[in-house]
Protein backbone atom coordinates (compact mmCIF):
# COMPACT_ATOMS: atom_id res chain seq x y z
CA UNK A 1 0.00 0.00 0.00
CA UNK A 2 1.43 3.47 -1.17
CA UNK A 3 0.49 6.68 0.31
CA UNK A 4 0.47 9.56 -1.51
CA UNK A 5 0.98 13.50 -0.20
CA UNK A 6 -0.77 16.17 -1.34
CA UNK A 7 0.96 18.82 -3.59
CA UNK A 8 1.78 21.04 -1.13
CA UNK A 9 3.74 19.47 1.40
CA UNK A 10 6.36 16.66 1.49
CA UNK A 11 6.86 14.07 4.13
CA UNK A 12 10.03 14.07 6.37
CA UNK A 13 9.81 10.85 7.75
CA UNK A 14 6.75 10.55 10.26
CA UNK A 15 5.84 13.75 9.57
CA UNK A 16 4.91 16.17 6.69
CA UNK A 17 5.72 19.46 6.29
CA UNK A 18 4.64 22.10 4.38
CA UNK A 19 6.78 22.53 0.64
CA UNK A 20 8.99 25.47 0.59
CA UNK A 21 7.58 28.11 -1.51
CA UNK A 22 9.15 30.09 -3.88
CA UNK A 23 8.97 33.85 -4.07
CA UNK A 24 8.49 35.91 -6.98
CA UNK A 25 10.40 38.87 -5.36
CA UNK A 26 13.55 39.94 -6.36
CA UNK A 27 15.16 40.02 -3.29
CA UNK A 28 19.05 39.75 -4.19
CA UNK A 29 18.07 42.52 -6.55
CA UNK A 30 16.38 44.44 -4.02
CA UNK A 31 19.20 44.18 -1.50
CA UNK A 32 21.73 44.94 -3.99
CA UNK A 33 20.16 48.30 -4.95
CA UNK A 34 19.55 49.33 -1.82
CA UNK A 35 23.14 48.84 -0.40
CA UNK A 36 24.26 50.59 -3.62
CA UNK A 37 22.24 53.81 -2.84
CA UNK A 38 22.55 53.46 0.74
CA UNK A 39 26.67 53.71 -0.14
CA UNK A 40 26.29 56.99 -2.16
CA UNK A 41 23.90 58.46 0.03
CA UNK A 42 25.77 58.18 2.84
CA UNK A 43 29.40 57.91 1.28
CA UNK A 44 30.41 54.35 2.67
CA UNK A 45 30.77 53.50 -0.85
CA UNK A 46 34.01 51.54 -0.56
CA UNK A 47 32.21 48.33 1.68
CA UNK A 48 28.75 48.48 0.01
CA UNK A 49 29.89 49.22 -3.41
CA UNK A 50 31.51 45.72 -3.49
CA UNK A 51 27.94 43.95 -1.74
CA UNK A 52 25.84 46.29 -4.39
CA UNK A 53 28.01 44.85 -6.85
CA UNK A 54 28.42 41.21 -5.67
CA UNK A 55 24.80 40.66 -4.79
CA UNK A 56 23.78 42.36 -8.41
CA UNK A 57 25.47 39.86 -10.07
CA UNK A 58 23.96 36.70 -8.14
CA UNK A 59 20.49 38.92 -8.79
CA UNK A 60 21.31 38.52 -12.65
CA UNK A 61 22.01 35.08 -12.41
CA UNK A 62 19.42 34.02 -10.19
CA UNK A 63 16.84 36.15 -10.30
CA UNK A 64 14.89 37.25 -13.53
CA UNK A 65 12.36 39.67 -12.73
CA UNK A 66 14.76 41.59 -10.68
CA UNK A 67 17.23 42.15 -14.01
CA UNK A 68 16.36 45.92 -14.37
CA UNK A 69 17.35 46.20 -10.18
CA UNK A 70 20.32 44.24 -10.48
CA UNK A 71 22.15 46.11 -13.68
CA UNK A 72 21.47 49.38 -12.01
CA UNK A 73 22.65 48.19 -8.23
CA UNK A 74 25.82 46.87 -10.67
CA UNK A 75 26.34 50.48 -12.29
CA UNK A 76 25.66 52.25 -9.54
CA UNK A 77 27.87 50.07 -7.16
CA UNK A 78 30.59 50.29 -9.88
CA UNK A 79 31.17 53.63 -10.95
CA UNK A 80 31.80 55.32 -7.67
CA UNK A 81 33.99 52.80 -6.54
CA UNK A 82 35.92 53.20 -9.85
CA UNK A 83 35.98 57.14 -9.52
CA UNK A 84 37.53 56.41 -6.17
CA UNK A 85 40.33 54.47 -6.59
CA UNK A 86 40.79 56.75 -10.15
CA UNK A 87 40.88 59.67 -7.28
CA UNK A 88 43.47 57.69 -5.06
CA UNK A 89 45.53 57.05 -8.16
CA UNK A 90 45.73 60.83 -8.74
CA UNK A 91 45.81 62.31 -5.73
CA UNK A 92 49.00 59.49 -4.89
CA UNK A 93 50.56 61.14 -8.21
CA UNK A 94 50.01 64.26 -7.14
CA UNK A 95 50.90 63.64 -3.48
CA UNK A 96 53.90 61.94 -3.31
CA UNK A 97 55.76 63.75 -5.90
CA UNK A 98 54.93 67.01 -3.98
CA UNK A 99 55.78 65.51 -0.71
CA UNK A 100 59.36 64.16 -1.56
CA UNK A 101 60.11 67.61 -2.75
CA UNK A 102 59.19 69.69 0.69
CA UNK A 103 60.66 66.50 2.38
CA UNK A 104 63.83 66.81 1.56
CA UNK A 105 64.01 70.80 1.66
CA UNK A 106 62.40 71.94 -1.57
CA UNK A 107 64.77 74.32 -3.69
């Protein structure tokens, strides 16, 4: 004699429980595009550009209907982090160049 379960639920050995359901929410997305504009609002964009970013690209893989939220957590987790180590790299030029020369007495 075979028993059967009903759709929604799935037995675990003497007892059932309900079937995990699935979501339709983009939630990676979500939390990707929120960390991203969290970052620029309030300028920790170094630590939550890299989530915005990570998170935008498992939202892209995994989640379809959040695709629009994930490429624009991705940009906008991208290009500040990009303008800031572009602004490290300059300011280092500038910087050290400038501070050898008072350093050792200038002219």
């Amino acid at each position: 004699m075979t028993t059967t379960t009903a759709p929604e639920t799935v037995a675990a050995g003497a007892e059932t429980i309900p079937a995990p359901t699935t979501t339709d929410t983009p939630v990676l997305s979500i939390l990707a595009l929120v960390s991203a504009l969290t970052g620029i609002i309030f300028g920790l964009v170094v630590p939550l550009s890299i989530v915005a970013v990570v998170l935008g690209i498992l939202g892209l893989q995994r989640e379809p209907r959040g695709r629009t939220m994930s490429i624009w957590s991705i940009v906008l987790g991208a290009v500040p982090f990009a303008f800031g180590i572009l602004a490290a790299v300059v300011g280092l030029a500038f910087v050290v160049p400038f501070g050898l020369f008072w350093a050792f007495g200038g002219f």
